[in-house]
C-alpha atoms as a PDB file:
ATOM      1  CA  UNK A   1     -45.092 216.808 245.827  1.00  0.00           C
ATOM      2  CA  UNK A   2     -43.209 216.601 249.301  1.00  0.00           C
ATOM      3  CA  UNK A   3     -39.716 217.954 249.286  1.00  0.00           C
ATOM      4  CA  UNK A   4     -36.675 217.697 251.696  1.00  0.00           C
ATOM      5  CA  UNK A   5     -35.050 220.203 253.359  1.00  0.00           C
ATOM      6  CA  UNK A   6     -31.175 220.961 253.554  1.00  0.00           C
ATOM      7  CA  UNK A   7     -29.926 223.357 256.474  1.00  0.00           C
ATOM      8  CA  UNK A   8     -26.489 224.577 256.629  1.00  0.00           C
ATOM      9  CA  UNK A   9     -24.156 226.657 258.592  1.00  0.00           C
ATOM     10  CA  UNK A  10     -27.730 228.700 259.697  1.00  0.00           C
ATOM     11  CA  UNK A  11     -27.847 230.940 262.764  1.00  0.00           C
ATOM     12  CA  UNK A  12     -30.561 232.624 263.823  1.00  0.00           C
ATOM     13  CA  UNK A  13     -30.628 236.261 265.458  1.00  0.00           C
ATOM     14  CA  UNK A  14     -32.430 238.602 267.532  1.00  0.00           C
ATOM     15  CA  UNK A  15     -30.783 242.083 266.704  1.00  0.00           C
ATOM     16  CA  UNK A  16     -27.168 241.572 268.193  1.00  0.00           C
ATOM     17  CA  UNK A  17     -28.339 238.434 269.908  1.00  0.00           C
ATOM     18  CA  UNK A  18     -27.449 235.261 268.128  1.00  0.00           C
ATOM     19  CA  UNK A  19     -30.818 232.595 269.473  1.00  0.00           C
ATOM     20  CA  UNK A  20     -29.397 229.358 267.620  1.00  0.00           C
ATOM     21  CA  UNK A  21     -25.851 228.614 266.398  1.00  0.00           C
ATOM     22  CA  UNK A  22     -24.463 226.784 263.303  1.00  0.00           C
ATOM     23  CA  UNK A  23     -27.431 224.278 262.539  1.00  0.00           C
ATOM     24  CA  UNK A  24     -26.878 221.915 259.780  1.00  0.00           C
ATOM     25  CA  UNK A  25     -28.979 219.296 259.191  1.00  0.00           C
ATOM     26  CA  UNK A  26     -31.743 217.088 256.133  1.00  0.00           C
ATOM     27  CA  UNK A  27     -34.900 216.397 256.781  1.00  0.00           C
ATOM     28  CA  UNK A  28     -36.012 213.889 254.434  1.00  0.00           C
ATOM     29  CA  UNK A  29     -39.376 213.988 252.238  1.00  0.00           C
ATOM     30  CA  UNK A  30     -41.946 212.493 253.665  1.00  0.00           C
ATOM     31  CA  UNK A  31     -40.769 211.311 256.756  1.00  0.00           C
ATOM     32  CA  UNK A  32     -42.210 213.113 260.300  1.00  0.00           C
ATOM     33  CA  UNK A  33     -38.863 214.959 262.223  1.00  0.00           C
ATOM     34  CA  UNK A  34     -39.455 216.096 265.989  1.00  0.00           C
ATOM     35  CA  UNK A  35     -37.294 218.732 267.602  1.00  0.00           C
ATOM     36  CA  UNK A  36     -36.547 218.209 271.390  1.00  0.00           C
ATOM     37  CA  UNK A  37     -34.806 220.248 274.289  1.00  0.00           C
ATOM     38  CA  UNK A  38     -35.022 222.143 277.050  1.00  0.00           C
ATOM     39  CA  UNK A  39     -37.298 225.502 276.791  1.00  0.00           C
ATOM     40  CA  UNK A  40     -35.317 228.596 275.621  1.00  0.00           C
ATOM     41  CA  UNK A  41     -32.895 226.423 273.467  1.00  0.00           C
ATOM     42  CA  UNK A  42     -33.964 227.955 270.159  1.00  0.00           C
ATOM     43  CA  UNK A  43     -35.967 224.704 268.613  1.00  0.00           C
ATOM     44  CA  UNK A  44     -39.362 226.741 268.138  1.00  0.00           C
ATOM     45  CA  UNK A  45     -37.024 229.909 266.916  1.00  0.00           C
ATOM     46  CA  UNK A  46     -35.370 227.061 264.397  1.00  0.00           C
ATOM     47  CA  UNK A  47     -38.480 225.742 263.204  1.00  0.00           C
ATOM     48  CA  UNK A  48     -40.085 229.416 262.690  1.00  0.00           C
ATOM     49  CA  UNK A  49     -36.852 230.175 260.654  1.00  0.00           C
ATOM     50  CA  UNK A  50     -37.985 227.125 257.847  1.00  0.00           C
ATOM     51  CA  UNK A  51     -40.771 229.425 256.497  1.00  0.00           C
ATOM     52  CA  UNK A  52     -39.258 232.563 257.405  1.00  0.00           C
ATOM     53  CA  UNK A  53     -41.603 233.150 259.763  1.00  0.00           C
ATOM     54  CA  UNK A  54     -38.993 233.914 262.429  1.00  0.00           C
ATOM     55  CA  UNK A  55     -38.307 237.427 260.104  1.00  0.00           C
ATOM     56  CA  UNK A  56     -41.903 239.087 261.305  1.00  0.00           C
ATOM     57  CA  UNK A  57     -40.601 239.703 264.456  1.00  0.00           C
ATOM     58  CA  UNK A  58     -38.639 243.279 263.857  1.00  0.00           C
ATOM     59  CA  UNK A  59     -34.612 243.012 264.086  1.00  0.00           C
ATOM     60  CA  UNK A  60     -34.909 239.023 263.145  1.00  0.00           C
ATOM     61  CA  UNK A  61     -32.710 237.600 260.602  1.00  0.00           C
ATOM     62  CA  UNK A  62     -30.665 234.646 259.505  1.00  0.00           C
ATOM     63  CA  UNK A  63     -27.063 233.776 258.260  1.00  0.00           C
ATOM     64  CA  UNK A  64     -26.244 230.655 256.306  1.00  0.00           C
ATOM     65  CA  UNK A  65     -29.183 228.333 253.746  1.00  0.00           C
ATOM     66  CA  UNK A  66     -32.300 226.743 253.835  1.00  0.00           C
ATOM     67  CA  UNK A  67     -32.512 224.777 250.862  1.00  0.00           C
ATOM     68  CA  UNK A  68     -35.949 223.276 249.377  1.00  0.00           C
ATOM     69  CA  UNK A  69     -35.860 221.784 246.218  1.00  0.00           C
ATOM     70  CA  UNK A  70     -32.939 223.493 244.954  1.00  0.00           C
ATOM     71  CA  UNK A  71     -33.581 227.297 245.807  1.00  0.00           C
ATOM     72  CA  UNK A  72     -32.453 228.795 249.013  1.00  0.00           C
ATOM     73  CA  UNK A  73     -35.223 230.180 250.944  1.00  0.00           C
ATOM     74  CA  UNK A  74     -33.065 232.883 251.945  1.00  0.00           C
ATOM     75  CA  UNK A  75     -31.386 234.023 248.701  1.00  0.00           C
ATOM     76  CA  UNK A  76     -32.114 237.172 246.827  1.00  0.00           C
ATOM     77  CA  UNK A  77     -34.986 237.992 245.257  1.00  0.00           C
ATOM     78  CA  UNK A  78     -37.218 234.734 247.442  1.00  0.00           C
ATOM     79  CA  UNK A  79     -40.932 235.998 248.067  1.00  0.00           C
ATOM     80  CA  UNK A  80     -41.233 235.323 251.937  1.00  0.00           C
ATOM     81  CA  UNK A  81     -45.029 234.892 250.756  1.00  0.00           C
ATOM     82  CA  UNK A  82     -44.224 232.514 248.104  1.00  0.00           C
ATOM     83  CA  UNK A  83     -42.116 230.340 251.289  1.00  0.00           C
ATOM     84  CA  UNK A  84     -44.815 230.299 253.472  1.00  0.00           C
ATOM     85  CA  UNK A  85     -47.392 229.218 251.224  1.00  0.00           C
ATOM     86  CA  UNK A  86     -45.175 226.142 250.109  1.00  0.00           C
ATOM     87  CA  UNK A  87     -44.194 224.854 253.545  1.00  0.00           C
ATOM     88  CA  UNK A  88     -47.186 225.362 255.917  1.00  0.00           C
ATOM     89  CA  UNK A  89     -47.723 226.152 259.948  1.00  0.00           C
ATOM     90  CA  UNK A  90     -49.508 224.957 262.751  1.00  0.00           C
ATOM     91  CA  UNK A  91     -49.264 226.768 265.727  1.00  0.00           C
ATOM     92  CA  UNK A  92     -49.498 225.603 269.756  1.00  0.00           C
ATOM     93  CA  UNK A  93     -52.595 227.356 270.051  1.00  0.00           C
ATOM     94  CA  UNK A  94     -55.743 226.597 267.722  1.00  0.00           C
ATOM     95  CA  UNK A  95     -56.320 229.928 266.268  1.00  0.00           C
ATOM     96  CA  UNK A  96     -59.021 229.451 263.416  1.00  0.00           C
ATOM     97  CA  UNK A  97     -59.698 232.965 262.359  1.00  0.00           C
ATOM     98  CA  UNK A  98     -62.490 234.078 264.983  1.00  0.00           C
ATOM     99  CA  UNK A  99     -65.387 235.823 262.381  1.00  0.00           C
ATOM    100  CA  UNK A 100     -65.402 233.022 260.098  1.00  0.00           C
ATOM    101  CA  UNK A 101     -67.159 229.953 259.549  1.00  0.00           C
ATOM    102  CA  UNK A 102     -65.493 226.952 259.351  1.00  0.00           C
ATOM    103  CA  UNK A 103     -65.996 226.613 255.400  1.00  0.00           C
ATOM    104  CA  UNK A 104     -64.139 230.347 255.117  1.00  0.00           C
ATOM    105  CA  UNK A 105     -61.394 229.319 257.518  1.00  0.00           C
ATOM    106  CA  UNK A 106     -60.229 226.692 255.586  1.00  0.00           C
ATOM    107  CA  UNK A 107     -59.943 228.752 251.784  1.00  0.00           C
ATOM    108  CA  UNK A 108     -58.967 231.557 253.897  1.00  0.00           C
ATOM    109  CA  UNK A 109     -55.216 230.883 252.704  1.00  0.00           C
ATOM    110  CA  UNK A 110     -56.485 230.648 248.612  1.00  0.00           C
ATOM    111  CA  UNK A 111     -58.574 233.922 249.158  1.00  0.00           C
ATOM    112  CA  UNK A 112     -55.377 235.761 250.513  1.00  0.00           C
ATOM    113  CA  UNK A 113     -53.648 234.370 247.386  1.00  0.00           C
ATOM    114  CA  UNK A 114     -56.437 235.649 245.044  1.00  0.00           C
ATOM    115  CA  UNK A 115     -57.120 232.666 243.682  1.00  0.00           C
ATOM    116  CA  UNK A 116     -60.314 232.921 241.779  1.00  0.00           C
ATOM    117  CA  UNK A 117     -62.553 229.821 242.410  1.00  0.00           C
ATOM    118  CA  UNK A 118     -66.036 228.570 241.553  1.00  0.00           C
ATOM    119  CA  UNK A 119     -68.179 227.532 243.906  1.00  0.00           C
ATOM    120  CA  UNK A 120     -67.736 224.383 243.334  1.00  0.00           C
ATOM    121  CA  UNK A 121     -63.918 224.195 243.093  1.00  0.00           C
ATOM    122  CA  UNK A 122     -64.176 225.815 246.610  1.00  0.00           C
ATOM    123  CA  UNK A 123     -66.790 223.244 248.043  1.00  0.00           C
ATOM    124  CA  UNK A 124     -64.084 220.450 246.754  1.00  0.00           C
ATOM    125  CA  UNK A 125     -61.019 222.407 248.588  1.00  0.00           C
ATOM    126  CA  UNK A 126     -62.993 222.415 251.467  1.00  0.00           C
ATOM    127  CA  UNK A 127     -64.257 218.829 251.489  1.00  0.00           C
ATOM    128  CA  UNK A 128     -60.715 217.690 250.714  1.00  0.00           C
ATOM    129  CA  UNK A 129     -59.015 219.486 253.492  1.00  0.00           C
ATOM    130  CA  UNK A 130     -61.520 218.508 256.059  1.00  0.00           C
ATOM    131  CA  UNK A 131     -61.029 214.971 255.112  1.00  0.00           C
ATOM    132  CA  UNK A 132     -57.200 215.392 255.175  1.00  0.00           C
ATOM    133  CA  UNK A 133     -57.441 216.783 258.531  1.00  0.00           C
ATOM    134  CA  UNK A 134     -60.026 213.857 259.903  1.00  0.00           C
ATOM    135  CA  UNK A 135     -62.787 216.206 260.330  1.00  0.00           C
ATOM    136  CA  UNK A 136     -65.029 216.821 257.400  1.00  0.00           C
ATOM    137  CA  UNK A 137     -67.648 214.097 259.131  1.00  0.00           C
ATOM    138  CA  UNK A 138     -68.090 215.164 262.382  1.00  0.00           C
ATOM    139  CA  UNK A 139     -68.729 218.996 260.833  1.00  0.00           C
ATOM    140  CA  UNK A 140     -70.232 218.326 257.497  1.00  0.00           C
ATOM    141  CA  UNK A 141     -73.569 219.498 258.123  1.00  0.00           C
ATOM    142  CA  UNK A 142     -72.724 222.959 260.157  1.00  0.00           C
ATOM    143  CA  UNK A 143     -69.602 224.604 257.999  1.00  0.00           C
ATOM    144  CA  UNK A 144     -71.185 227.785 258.014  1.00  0.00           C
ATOM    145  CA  UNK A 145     -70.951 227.909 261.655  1.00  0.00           C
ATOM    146  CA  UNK A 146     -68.345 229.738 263.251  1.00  0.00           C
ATOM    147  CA  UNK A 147     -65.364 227.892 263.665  1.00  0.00           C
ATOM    148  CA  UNK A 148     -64.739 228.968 267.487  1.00  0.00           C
ATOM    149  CA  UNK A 149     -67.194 226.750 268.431  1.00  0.00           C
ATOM    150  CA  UNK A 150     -65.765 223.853 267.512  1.00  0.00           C
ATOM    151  CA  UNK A 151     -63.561 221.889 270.957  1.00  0.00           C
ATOM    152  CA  UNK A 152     -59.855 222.619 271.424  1.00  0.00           C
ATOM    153  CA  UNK A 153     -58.865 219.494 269.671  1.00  0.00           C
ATOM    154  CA  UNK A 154     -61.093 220.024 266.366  1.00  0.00           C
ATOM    155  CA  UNK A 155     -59.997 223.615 266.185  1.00  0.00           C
ATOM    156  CA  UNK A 156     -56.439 222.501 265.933  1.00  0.00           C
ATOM    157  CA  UNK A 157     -57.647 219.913 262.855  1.00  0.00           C
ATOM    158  CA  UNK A 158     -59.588 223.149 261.126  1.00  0.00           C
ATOM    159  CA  UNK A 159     -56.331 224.300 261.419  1.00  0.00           C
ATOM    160  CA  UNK A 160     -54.188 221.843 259.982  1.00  0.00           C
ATOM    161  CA  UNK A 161     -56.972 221.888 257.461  1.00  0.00           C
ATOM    162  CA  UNK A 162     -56.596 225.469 256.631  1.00  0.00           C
ATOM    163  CA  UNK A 163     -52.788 225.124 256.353  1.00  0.00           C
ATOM    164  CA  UNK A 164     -52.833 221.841 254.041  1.00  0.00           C
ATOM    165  CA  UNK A 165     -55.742 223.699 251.582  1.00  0.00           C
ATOM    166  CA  UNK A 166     -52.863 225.630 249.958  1.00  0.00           C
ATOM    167  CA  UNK A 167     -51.457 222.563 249.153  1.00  0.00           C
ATOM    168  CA  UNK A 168     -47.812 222.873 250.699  1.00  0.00           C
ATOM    169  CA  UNK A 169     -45.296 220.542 250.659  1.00  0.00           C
ATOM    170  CA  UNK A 170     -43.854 220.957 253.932  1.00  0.00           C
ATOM    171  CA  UNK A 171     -45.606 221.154 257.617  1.00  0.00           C
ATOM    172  CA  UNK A 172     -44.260 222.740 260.210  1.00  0.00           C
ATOM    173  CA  UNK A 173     -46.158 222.114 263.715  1.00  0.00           C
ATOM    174  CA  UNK A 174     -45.130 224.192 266.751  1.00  0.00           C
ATOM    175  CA  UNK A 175     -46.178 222.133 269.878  1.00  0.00           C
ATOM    176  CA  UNK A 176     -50.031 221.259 268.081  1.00  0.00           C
ATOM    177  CA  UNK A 177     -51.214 219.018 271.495  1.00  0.00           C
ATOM    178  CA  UNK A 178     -49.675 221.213 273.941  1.00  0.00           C
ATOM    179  CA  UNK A 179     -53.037 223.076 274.472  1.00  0.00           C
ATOM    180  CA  UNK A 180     -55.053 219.684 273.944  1.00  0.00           C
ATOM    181  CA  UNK A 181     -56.971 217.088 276.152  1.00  0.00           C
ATOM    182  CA  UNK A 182     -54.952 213.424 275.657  1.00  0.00           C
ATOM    183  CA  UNK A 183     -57.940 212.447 273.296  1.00  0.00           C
ATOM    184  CA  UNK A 184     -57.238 215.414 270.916  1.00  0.00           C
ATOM    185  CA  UNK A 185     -53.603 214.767 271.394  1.00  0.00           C
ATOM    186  CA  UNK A 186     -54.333 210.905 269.984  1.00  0.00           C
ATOM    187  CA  UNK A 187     -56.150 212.485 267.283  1.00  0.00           C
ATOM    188  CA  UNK A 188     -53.726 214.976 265.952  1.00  0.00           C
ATOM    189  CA  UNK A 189     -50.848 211.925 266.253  1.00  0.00           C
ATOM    190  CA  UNK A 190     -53.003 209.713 263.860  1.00  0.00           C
ATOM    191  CA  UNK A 191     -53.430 212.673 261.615  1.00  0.00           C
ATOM    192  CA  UNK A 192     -49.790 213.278 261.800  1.00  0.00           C
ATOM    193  CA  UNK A 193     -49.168 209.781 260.609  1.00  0.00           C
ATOM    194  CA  UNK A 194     -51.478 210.150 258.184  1.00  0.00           C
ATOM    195  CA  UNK A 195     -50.245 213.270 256.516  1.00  0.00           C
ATOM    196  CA  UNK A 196     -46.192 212.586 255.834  1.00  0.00           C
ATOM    197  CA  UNK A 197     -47.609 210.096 252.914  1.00  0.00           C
ATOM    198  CA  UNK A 198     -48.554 213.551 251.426  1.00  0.00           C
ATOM    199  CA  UNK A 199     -46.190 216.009 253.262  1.00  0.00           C
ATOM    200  CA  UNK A 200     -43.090 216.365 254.644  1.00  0.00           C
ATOM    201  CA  UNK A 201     -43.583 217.388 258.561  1.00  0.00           C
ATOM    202  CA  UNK A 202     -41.272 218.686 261.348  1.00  0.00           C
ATOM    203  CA  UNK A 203     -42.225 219.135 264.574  1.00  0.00           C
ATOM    204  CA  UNK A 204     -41.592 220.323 268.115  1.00  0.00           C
ATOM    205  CA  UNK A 205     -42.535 219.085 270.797  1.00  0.00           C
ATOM    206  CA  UNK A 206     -41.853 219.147 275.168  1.00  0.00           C
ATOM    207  CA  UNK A 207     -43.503 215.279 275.221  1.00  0.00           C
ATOM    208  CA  UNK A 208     -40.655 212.896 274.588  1.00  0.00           C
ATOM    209  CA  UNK A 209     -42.952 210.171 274.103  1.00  0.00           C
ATOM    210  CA  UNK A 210     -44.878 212.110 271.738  1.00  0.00           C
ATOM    211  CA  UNK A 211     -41.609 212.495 269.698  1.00  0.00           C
ATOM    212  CA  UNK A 212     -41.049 208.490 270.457  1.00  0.00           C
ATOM    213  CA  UNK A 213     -44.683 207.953 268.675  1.00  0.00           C
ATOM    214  CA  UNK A 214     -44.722 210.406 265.782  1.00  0.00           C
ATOM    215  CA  UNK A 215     -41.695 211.068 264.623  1.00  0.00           C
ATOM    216  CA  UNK A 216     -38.893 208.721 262.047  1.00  0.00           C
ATOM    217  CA  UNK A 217     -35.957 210.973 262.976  1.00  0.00           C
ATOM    218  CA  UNK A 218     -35.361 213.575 266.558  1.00  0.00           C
ATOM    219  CA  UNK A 219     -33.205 216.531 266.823  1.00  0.00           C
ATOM    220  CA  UNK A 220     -32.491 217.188 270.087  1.00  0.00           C
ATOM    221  CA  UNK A 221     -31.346 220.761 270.989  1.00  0.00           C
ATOM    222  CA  UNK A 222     -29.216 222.140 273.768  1.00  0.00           C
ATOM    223  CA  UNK A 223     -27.983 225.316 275.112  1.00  0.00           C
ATOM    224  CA  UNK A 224     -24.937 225.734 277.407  1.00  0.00           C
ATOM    225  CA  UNK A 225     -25.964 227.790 279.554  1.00  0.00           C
ATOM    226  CA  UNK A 226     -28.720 230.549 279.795  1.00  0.00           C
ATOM    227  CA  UNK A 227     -28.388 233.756 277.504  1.00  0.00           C
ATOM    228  CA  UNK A 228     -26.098 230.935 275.134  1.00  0.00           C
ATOM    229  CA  UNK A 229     -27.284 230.358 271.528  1.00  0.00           C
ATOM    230  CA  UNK A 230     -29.031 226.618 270.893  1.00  0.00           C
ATOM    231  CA  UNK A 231     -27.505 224.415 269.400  1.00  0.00           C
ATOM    232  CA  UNK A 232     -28.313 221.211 267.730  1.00  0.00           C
ATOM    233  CA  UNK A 233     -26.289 218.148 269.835  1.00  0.00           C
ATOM    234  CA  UNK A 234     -27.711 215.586 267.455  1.00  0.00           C
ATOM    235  CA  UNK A 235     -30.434 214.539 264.786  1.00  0.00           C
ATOM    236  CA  UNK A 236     -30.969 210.641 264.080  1.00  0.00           C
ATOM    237  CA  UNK A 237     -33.382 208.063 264.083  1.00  0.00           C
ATOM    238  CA  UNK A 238     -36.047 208.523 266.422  1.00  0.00           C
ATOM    239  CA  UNK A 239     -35.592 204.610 266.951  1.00  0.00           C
ATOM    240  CA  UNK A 240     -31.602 205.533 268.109  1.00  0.00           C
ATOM    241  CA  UNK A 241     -32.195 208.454 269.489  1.00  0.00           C
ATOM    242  CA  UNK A 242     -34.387 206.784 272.465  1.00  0.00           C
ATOM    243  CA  UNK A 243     -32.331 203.459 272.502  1.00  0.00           C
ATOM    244  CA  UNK A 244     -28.709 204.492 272.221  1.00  0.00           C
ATOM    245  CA  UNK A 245     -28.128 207.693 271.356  1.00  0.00           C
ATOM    246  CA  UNK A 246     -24.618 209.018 269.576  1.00  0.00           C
ATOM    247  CA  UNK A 247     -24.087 211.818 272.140  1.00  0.00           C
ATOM    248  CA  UNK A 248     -24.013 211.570 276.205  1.00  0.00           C
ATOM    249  CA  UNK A 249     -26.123 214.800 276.838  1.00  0.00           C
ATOM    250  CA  UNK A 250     -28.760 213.459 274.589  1.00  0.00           C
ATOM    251  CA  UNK A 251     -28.604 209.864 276.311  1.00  0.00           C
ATOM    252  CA  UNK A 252     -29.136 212.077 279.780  1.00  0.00           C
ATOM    253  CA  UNK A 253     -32.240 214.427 278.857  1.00  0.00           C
ATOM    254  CA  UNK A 254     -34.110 211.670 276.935  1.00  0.00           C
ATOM    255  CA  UNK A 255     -33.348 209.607 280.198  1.00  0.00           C
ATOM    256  CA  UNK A 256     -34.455 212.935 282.656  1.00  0.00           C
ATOM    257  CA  UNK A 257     -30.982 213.269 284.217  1.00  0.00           C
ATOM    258  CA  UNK A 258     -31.252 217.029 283.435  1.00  0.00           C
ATOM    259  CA  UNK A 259     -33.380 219.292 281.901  1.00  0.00           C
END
């Protein structure tokens, strides 16, 4: 079941170093948000911060809540494990997991959470995911070959296959085209489409008219100046945001007057 997400008062820091400043925002369930800005204004950092992924990285931490369906991601006691398996990640790099076949890189997530499984309840996962992802029929008849050898844009699918096998509610997706022809590109925006009738997705992406085609609501982030925490200048319909925006400075980098 796809759930919303309620952000408040959250900043995000690198030991002393504070990356993003006093975010507050909703995204809604089952709708596809994209995060836009200049690089080095803290969107990727924000969206790593969703799953607590943004923690790995020693001296990280966050002030303020993250709020999915009732329980703060952040508050006492939260398995980061538990977090990450509900609200899923694609990265800007394909990275299927480079010894495995393409069958084992998509249950690799149920494996790591011990979840014993017949045969046959893992031939369904698989089957399932692959189909979610748009890929099971163009590698149907070689999933025990090794996943690297599939092309750019079908390794990013395995992985959005992969990440939706566990079943999340959420999606996060970090840039998933940046690496990718404009074939695979078209490919992973259909899927996208495709998957918030199951998932709730946020996104970031450079392409503004990637944002314009995926996404139901934008964020666009800012920074003052260099070595200044991000900021978020304004979330709202994607449709508004690209037509008449509530804020000057977002009117200006959506229409390449800076940035």
């Amino acid at each position: 079941m796809a759930k919303g997400i309620d952000v408040s008062n959250l900043n995000i820091y690198y030991g002393d170093f504070l990356a993003v400043e006093d975010v507050n925002m909703s995204i809604r369930a089952r709708t596809v948000t994209a995060f836009i800005g200049p690089s080095g204004c803290g969107k990727s950092t924000f969206l790593r911060s969703l799953n607590r992924m943004h923690e790995v990285i020693p001296g990280a931490r966050v002030e303020g809540k993250i709020v999915v369906d009732g329980q703060d991601l952040y508050g006492a006691g939260v398995d980061p494990v538990a977090v990450r398996r509900q609200i899923g990640m694609v990265f800007q790099r394909p990275n299927p997991f480079p010894t495995m076949s393409i069958y084992d890189n998509v249950v690799a997530g149920n494996r790591l959470n011990s979840r014993k499984m017949s045969k046959s309840q893992t031939d369904d996962i698989v089957e399932k995911s692959l189909r979610g992802a748009n890929l099971w029929t163009e590698v149907k008849d070689r999933l025990n070959k090794p996943g690297m050898g599939l092309s750019g844009g079908q390794q990013q699918r395995l992985c959005i296959a992969r990440a939706i096998a566990v079943e999340p509610q959420i999606l996060l997706m970090d840039e998933p085209c940046s690496a990718l022809d404009p074939i695979s590109t078209a490919a992973i925006e259909d899927l996208i489409h495709q998957l918030k009738n199951d998932y709730t997705i946020a996104i970031v992406t450079h392409n503004m008219q990637q944002a314009a085609r995926v996404s139901d609501f934008t964020g666009f982030f800012n920074l003052k100046a260099t070595g200044e925490p991000g900021h978020l200048v304004e979330l709202n319909t994607t449709k508004t945001m690209f037509a008449k925006p509530d804020n000057p400075a977002t009117e200006d980098y959506i229409s390449g007057r800076f940035g």
